[in-house]
Protein backbone atom coordinates (compact mmCIF):
# COMPACT_ATOMS: atom_id res chain seq x y z
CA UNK A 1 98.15 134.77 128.82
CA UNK A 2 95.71 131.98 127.59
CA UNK A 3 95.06 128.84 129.93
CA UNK A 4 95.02 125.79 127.61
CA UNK A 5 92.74 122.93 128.86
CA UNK A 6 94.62 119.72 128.57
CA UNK A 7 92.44 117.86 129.57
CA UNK A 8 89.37 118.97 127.60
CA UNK A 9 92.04 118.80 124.81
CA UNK A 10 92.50 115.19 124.98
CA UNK A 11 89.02 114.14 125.45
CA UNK A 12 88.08 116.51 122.19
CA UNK A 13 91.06 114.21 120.22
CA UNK A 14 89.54 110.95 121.68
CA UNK A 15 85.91 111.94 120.47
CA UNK A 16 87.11 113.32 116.98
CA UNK A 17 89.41 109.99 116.36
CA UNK A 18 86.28 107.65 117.76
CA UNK A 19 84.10 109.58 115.08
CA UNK A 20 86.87 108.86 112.30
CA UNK A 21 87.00 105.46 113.27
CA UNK A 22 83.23 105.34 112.62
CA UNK A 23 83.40 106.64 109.38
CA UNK A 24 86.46 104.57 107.94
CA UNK A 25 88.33 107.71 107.69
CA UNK A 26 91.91 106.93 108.28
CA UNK A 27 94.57 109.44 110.14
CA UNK A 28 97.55 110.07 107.70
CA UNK A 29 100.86 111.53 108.45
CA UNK A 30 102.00 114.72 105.84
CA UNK A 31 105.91 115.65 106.01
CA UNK A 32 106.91 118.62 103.17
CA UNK A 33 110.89 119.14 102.77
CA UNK A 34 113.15 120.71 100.16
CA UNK A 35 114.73 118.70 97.59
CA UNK A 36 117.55 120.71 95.68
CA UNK A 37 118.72 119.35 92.89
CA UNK A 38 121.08 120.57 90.07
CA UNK A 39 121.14 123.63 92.35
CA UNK A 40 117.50 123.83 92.11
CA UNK A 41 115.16 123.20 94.72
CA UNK A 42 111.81 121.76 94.76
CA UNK A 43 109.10 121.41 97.24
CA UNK A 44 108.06 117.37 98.35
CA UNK A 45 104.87 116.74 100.32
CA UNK A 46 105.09 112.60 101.47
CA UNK A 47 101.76 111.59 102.68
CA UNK A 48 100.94 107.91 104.36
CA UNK A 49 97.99 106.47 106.25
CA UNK A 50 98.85 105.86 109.94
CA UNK A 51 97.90 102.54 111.70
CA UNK A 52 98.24 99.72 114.09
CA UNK A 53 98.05 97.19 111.64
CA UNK A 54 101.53 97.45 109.39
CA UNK A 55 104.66 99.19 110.08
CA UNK A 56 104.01 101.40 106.59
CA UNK A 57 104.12 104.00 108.65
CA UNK A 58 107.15 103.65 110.86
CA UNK A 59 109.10 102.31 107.67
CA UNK A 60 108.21 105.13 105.38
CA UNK A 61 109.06 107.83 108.50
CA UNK A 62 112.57 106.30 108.71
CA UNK A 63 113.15 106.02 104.68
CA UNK A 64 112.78 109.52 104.74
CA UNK A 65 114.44 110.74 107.70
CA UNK A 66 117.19 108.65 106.31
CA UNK A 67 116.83 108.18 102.37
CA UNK A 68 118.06 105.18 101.14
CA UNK A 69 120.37 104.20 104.34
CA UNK A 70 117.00 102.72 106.34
């Protein structure tokens, strides 16, 4: 069975988001579901940036974990 280096795991995020942050390049978040309706059922992909400065992010996680109820 393969080790997996934790450690040299979480240094490699911590360069590769330090190099985004260089470049402007913001992190989104992606979340694809089924939506059936009419008995039909379609494919959604919801894709938002991710950031400290808004809640855009948290808010748009819980409208659609919860539809309309959030």
């Amino acid at each position: 069975m393969k080790e997996i280096n934790y450690e040299l795991l979480r240094k490699r995020r911590e360069k590769i988001l330090k190099l985004r942050a260089q470049a402007n390049e913001q992190q989104h978040i992606g979340l694809g579901y089924v939506m059936t309706v009419d008995g039909k059922q379609y494919p959604v992909m919801a894709c938002f940036p991710v950031g400290n400065e808004t809640e855009e992010a948290t808010d748009k996680l819980k409208y659609l974990l919860n539809g309309q109820k959030s």
